[in-house]
Protein backbone atom coordinates (compact mmCIF):
# COMPACT_ATOMS: atom_id res chain seq x y z
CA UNK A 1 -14.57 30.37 26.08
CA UNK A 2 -12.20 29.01 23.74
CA UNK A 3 -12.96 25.13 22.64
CA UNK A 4 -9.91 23.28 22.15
CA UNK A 5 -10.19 20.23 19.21
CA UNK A 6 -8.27 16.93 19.29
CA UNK A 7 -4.92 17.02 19.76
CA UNK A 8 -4.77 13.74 18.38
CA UNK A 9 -6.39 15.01 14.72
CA UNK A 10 -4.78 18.00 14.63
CA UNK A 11 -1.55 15.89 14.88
CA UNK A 12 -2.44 13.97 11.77
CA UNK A 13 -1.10 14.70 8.68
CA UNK A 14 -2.63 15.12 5.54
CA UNK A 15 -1.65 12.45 2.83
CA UNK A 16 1.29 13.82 0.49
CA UNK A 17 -0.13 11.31 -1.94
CA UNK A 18 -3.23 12.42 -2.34
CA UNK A 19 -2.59 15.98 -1.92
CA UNK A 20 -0.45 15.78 -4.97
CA UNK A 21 -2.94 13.89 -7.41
CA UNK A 22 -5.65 16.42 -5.93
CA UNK A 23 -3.23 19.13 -7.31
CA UNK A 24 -2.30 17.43 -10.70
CA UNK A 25 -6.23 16.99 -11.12
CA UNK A 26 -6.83 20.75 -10.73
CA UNK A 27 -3.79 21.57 -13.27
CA UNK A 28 -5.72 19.21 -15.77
CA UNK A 29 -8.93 20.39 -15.10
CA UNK A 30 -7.61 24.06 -16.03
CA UNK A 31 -6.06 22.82 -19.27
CA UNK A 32 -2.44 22.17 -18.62
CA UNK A 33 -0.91 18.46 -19.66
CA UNK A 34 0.19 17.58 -16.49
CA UNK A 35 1.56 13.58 -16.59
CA UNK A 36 0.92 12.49 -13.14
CA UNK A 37 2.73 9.48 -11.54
CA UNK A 38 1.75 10.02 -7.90
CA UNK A 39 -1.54 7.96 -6.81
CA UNK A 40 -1.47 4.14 -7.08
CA UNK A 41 -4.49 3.42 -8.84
CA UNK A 42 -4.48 1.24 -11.70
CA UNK A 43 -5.69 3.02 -14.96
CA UNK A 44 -7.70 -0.12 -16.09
CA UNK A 45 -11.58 -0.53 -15.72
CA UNK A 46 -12.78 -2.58 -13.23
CA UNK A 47 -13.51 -5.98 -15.14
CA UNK A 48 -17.00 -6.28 -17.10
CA UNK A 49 -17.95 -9.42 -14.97
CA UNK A 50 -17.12 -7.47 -11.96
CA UNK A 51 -19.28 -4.38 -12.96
CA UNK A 52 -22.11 -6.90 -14.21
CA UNK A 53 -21.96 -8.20 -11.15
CA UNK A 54 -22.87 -4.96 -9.08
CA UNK A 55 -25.32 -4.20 -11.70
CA UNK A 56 -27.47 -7.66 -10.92
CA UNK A 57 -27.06 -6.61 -6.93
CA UNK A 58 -28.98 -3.57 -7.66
CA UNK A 59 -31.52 -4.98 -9.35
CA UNK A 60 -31.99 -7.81 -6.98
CA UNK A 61 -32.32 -4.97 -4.38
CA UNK A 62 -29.31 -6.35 -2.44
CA UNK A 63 -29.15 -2.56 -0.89
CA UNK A 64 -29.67 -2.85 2.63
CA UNK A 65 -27.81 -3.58 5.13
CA UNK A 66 -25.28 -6.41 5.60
CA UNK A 67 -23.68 -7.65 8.58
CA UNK A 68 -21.45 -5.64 9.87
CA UNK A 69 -18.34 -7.57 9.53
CA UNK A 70 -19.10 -8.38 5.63
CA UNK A 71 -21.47 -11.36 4.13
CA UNK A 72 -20.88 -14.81 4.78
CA UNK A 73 -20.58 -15.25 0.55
CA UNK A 74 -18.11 -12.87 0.49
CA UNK A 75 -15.78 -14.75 3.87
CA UNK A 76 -15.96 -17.91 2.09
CA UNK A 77 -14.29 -16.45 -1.32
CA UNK A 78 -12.00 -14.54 0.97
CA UNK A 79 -11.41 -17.62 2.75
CA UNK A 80 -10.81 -20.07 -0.27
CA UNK A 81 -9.07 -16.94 -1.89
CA UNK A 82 -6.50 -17.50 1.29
CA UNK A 83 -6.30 -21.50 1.03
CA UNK A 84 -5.07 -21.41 -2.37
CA UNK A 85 -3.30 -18.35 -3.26
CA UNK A 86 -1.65 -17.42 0.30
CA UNK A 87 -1.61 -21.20 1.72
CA UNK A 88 -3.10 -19.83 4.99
CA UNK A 89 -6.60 -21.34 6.56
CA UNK A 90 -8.64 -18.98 8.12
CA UNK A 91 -12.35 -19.58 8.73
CA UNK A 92 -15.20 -17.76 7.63
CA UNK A 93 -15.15 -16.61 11.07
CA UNK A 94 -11.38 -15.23 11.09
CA UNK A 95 -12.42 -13.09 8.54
CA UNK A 96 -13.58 -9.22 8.27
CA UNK A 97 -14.16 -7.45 5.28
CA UNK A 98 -13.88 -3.90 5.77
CA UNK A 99 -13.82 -0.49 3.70
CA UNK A 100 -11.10 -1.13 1.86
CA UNK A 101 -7.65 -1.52 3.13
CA UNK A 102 -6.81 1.76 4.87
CA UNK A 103 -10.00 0.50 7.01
CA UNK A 104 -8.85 -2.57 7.60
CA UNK A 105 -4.91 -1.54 8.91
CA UNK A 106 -7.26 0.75 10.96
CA UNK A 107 -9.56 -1.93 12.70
CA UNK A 108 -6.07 -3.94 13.07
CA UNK A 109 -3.95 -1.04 14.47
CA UNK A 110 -7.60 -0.27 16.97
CA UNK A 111 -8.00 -3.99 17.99
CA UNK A 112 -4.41 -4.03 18.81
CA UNK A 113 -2.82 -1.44 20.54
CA UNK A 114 -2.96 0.23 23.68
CA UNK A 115 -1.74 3.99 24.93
CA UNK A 116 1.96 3.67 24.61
CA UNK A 117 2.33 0.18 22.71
CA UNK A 118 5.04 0.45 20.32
CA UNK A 119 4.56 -0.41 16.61
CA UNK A 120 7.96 -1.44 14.55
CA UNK A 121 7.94 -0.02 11.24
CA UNK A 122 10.46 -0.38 8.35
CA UNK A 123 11.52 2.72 6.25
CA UNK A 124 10.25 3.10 3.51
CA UNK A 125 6.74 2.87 4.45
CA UNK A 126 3.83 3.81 3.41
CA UNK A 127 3.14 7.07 4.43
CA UNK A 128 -0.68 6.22 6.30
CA UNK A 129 1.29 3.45 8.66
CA UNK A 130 2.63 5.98 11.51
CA UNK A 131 -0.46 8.23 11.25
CA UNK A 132 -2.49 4.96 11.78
CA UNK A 133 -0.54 3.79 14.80
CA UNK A 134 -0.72 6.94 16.06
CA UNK A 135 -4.33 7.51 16.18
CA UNK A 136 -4.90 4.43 17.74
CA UNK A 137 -2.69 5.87 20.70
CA UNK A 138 0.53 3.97 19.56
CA UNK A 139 4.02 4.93 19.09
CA UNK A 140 5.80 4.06 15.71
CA UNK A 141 9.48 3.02 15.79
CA UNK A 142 11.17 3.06 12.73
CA UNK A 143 14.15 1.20 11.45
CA UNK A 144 15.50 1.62 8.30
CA UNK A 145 16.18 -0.61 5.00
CA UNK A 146 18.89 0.87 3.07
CA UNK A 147 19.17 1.10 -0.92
CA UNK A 148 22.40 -1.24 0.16
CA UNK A 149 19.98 -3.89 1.75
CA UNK A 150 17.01 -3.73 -1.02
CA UNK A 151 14.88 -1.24 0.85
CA UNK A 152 14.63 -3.96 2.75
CA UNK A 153 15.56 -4.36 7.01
CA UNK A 154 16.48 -7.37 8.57
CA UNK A 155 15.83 -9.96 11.24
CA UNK A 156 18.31 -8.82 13.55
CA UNK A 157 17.29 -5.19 12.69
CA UNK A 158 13.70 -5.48 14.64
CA UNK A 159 15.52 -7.24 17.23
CA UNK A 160 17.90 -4.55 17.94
CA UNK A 161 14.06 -2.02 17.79
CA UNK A 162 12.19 -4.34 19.96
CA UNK A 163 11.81 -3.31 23.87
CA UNK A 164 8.95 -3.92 26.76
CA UNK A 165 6.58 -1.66 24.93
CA UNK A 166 7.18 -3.52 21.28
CA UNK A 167 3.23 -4.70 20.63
CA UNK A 168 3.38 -5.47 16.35
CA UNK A 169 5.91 -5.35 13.73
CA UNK A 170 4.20 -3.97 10.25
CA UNK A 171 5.41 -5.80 7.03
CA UNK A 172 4.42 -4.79 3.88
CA UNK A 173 5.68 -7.22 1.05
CA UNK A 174 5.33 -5.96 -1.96
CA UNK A 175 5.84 -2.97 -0.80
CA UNK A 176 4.45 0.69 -1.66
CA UNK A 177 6.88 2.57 -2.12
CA UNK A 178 10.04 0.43 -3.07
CA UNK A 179 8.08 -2.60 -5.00
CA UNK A 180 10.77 -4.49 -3.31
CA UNK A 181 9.53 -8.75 -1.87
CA UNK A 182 10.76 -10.03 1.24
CA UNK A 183 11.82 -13.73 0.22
CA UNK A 184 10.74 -16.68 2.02
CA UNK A 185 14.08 -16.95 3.63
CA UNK A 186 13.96 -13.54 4.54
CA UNK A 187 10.38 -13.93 6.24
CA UNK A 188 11.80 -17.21 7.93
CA UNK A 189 14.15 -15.07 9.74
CA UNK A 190 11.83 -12.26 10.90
CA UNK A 191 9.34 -15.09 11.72
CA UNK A 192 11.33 -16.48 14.04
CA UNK A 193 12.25 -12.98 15.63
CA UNK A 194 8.79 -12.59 16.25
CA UNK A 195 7.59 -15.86 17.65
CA UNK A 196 10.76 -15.56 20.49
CA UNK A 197 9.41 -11.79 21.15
CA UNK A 198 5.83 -12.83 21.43
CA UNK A 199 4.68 -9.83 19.05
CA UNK A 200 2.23 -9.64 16.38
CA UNK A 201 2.98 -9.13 12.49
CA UNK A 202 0.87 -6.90 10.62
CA UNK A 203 1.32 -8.33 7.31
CA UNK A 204 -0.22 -5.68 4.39
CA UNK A 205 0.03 -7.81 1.57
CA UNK A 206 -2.22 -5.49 -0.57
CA UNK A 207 -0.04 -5.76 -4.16
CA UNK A 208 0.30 -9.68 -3.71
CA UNK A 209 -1.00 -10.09 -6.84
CA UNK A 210 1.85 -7.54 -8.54
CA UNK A 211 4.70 -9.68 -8.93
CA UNK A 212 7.27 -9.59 -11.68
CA UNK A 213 9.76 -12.31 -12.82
CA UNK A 214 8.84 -15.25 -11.42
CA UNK A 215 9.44 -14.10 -7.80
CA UNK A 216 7.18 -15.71 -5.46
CA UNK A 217 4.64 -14.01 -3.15
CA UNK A 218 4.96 -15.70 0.54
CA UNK A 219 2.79 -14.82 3.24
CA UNK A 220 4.43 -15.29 6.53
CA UNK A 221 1.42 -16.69 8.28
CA UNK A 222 1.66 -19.34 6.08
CA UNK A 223 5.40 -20.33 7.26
CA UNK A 224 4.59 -22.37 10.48
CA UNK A 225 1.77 -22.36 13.06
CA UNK A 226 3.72 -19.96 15.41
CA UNK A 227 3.90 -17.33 13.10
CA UNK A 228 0.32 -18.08 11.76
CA UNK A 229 -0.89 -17.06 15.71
CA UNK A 230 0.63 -13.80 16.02
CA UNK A 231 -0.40 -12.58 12.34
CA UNK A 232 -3.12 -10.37 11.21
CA UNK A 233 -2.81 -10.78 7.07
CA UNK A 234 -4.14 -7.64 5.02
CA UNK A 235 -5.38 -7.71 1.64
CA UNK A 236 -7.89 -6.34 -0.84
CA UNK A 237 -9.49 -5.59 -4.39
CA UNK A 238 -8.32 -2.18 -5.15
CA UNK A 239 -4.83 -3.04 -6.54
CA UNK A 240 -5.27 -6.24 -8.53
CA UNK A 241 -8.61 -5.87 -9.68
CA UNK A 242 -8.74 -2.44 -10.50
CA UNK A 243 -11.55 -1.85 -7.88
CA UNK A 244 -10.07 1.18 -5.86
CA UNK A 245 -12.80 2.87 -5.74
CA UNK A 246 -15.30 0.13 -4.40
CA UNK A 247 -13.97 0.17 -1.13
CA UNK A 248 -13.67 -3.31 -0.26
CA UNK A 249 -10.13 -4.63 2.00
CA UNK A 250 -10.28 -7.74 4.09
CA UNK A 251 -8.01 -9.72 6.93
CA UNK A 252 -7.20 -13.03 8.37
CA UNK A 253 -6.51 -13.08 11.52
CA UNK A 254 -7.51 -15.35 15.54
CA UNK A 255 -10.81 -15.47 16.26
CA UNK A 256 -10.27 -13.48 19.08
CA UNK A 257 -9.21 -10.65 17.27
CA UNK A 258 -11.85 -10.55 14.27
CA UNK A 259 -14.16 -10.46 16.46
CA UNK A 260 -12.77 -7.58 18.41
CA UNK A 261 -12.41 -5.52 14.84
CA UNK A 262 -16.10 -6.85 14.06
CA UNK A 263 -17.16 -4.79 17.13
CA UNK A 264 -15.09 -1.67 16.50
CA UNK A 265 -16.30 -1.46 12.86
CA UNK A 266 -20.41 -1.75 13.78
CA UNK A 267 -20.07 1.42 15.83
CA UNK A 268 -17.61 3.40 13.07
CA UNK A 269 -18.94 2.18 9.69
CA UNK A 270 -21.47 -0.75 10.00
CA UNK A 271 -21.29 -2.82 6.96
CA UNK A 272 -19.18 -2.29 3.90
CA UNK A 273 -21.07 -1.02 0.54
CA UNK A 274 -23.23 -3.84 -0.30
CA UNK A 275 -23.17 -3.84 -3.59
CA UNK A 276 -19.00 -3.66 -3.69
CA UNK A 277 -19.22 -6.99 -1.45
CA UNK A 278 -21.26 -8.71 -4.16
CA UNK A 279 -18.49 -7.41 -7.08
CA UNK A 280 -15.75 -8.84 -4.87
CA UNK A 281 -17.95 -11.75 -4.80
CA UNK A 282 -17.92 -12.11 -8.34
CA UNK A 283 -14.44 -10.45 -8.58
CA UNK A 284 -12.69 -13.32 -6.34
CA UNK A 285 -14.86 -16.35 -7.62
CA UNK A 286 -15.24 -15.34 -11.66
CA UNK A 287 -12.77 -15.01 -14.74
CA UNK A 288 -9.17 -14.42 -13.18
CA UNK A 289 -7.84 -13.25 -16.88
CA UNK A 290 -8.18 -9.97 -16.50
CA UNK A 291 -5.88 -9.96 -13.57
CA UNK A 292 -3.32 -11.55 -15.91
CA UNK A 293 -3.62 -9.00 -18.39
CA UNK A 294 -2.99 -6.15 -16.14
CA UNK A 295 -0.09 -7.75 -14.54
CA UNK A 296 1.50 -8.50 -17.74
CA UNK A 297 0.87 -4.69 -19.01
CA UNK A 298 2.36 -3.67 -15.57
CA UNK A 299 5.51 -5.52 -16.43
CA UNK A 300 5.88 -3.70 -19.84
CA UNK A 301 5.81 -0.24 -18.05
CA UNK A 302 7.98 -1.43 -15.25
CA UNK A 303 10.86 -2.61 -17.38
CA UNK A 304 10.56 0.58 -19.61
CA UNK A 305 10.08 3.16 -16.75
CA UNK A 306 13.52 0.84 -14.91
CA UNK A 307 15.41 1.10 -18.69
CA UNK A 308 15.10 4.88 -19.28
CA UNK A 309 16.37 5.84 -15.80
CA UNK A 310 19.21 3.84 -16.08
CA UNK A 311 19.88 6.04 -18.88
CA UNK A 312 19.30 9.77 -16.92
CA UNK A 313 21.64 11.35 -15.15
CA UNK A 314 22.08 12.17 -11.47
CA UNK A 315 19.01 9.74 -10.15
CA UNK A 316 18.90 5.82 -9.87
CA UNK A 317 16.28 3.20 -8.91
CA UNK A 318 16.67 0.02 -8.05
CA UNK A 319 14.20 -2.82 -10.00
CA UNK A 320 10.71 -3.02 -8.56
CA UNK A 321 9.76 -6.69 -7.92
CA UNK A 322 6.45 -6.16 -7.23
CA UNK A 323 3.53 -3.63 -7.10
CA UNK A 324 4.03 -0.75 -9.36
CA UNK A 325 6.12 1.80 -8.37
CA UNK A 326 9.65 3.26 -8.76
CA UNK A 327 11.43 4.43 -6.22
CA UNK A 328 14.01 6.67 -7.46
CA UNK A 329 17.33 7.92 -5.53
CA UNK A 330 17.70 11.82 -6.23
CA UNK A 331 20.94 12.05 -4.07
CA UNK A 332 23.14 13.25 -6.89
CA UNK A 333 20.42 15.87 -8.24
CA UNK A 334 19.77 17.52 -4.81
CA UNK A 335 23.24 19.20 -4.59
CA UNK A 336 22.61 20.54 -8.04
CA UNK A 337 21.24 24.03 -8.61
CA UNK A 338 18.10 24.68 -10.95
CA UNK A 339 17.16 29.04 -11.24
CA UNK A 340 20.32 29.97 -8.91
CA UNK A 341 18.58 27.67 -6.65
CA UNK A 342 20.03 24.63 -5.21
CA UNK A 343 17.70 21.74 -5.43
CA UNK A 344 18.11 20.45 -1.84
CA UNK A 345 15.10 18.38 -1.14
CA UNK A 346 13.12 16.55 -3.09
CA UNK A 347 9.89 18.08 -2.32
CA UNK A 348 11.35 20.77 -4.04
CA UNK A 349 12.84 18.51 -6.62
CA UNK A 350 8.62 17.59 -7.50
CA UNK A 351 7.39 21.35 -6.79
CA UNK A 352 9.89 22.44 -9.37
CA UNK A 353 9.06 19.94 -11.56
CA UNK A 354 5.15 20.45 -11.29
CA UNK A 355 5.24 23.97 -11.52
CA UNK A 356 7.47 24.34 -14.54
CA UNK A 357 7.93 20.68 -16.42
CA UNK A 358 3.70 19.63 -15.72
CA UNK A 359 4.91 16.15 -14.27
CA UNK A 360 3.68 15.01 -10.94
CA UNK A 361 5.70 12.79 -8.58
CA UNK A 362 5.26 11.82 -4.97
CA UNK A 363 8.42 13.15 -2.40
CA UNK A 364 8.95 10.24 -0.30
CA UNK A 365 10.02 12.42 2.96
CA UNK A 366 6.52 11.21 4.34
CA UNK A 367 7.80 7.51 3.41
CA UNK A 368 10.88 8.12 5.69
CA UNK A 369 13.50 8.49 2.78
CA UNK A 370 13.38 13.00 2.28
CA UNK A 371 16.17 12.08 -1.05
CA UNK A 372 13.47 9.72 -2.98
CA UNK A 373 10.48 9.89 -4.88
CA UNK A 374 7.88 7.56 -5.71
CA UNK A 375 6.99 6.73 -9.50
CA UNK A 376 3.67 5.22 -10.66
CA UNK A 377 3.45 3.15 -13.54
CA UNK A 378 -0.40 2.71 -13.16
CA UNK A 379 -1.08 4.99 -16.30
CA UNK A 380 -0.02 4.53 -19.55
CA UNK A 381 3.12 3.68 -21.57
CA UNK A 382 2.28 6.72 -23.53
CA UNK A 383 2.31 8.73 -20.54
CA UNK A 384 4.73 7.26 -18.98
CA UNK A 385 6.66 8.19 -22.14
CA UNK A 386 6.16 11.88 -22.26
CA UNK A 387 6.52 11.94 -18.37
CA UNK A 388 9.99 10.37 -18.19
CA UNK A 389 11.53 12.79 -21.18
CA UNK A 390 9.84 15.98 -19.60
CA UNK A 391 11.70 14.49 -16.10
CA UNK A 392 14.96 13.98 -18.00
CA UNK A 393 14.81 17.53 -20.00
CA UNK A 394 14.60 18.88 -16.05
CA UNK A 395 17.94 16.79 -14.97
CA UNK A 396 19.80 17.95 -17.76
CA UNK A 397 19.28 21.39 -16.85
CA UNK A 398 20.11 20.84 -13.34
């Protein structure tokens, strides 16, 4: 007899993202200076306060089990944490903490859809978005924001995508991979698409805290009470506090629908780690200067990584405004030969320049752009540095 596995798993696949760092890891670990620029994870430590913090829960024994849906401590910084940065009220009740982001999209995507529901979701995107939607028996539609249009799509864009099926829009401002920020007129616009559709906006809002300039972070649930209904707002630590590792993501959303994402997550996961919910505690209620710090080292790397492109030949990026990524146009360079070889794609574009040039970059054909790829700027200058003249010694020999 032959036992046949999920369909639905096999289906999945693996992230490019972390597939890459896994590989750039193992070239390091062997001895070669590989500069990597594929995972977004800040290279800061997680904040002394922060660590002190977890280090007290221990000690106080705070290692059993919490409620499922996160400690009441924790809501109420989450919820004043939404009151005053995002000008959105949600009750302590409205709110589930969760294992970190990717959890939390996942509770959203499970509380939400049903077979055959319809998810809208613009290109770029990150690459976990269609792979969640689909595993929670959804279909992802995908519209795309050209490099003409900011990487950005428009209101009239999900209008043309929406049909019968159309359950949730997903809107990731700033985004991973394009660092590009929907304005407030923007989100006015798709607001108002949504309310006449009666659809739900899944807002990931996880880099809200990376934003360069003096642009403005706007959450769309905070826009007008319409909107505010038919929202399910996505944050966490990971990005802006350095935490990635300490699992810990959280949303806003109706009653009706914490509750139902309460439920789901006390049969998959119980409670998140307790002693990451009493970090984020002290995380979201302590010392905000470190967060300042980080953003204004960000800035430095962004600015440099944006200024030496401009210089390089055949590739192009357009200013991040948020988060911290570049995402880099290789349309000129993949008609170019490199061995005999034309370049074509740019997965081979980063095996090429792995294998021989010992940089790392993420090809964004999982992201729904196959002539892009993805730049980090969550390690060093210095790396950065070496990184970008080992990338342009590779163009010029194109």
């Amino acid at each position: 007899m032959s036992l046949e596995l999920s369909k639905k798993a096999l289906a999945v696949k693996p992230s490019s993202t972390l597939a890459i760092t896994a590989k750039a890891k193992e070239m390091r670990a062997a001895g070669i200076n590989v500069v990597g620029f594929g995972a977004g994870e800040p290279d800061f430590d997680t904040p002394e306060n922060v660590c002190e913090a977890a280090i007290q829960a221990i000690h106080d024994g705070f290692t059993k089990y919490t409620p499922a849906s996160g400690i009441l401590e924790l809501k109420k910084a989450v919820s004043d944490k939404f009151a005053a940065f995002n000008h959105i009220h949600y009750d302590t009740d409205q709110i589930v903490i969760s294992n970190g982001g990717k959890h939390s999209l996942t509770n959203i995507c499970t509380a939400l859809l049903n077979p055959g529901d319809e998810v809208i979701i613009p290109a770029p995107y990150w690459l976990s978005y269609p792979e969640m939607v689909k595993l929670a028996d959804g279909v992802p539609v995908f519209i795309r924001g050209n490099k003409e249009q900011g990487y950005k799509v428009s209101a009239r864009q999900i209008q043309d995508a929406i049909t019968p099926k159309t359950k949730a829009l997903i809107l990731n401002t700033p985004s991973n991979p394009t660092g590009m920020i929907y304005t407030r007129e923007e989100l006015l616009d798709i607001a108002d698409t949504v309310v006449k559709n009666d659809i739900y906006v899944i807002a990931d809002e996880m880099y809200e805290y990376l934003v360069y300039g003096g642009q403005e972070h706007v959450s769309i649930a905070s826009l007008n009470e319409e909107i505010y209904r038919r929202t399910i707002t996505c944050s966490g630590l990971a990005k802006g506090y350095a935490m990635t590792g300490w699992r810990i993501g959280y949303t806003g959303s109706s009653r009706e629908i914490a509750k139902i994402m309460g439920s789901v997550q006390s049969h998959a996961t119980s409670n998140p780690n307790s002693i990451a919910q009493k970090a984020a505690v002290e995380a979201m209620t302590g010392p905000q200067h470190t967060v300042t710090a980080m953003l204004k080292e960000f800035d430095k790397r962004r600015k440099y990584m944006c200024e030496r492109i401009r210089q390089m030949p055949l590739i192009s990026a357009l200013e991040p405004k948020g988060a911290f990524y570049v995402f880099a146009d290789l349309t000129d360079a993949l008609d170019k030969t490199y061995g005999g070889e034309k370049i074509g794609t740019a997965a081979r574009f980063a095996q090429i320049l792995l294998d021989e040039f010992q940089v790392a970059v993420v090809p964004c054909a999982d992201f729904g752009f196959d002539d892009h790829i993805r730049l980090s700027y969550a390690i060093s200058l210095e790396q950065i540095q070496l990184g970008l003249d080992r990338i342009e010694s590779f163009l010029k020999k194109l």
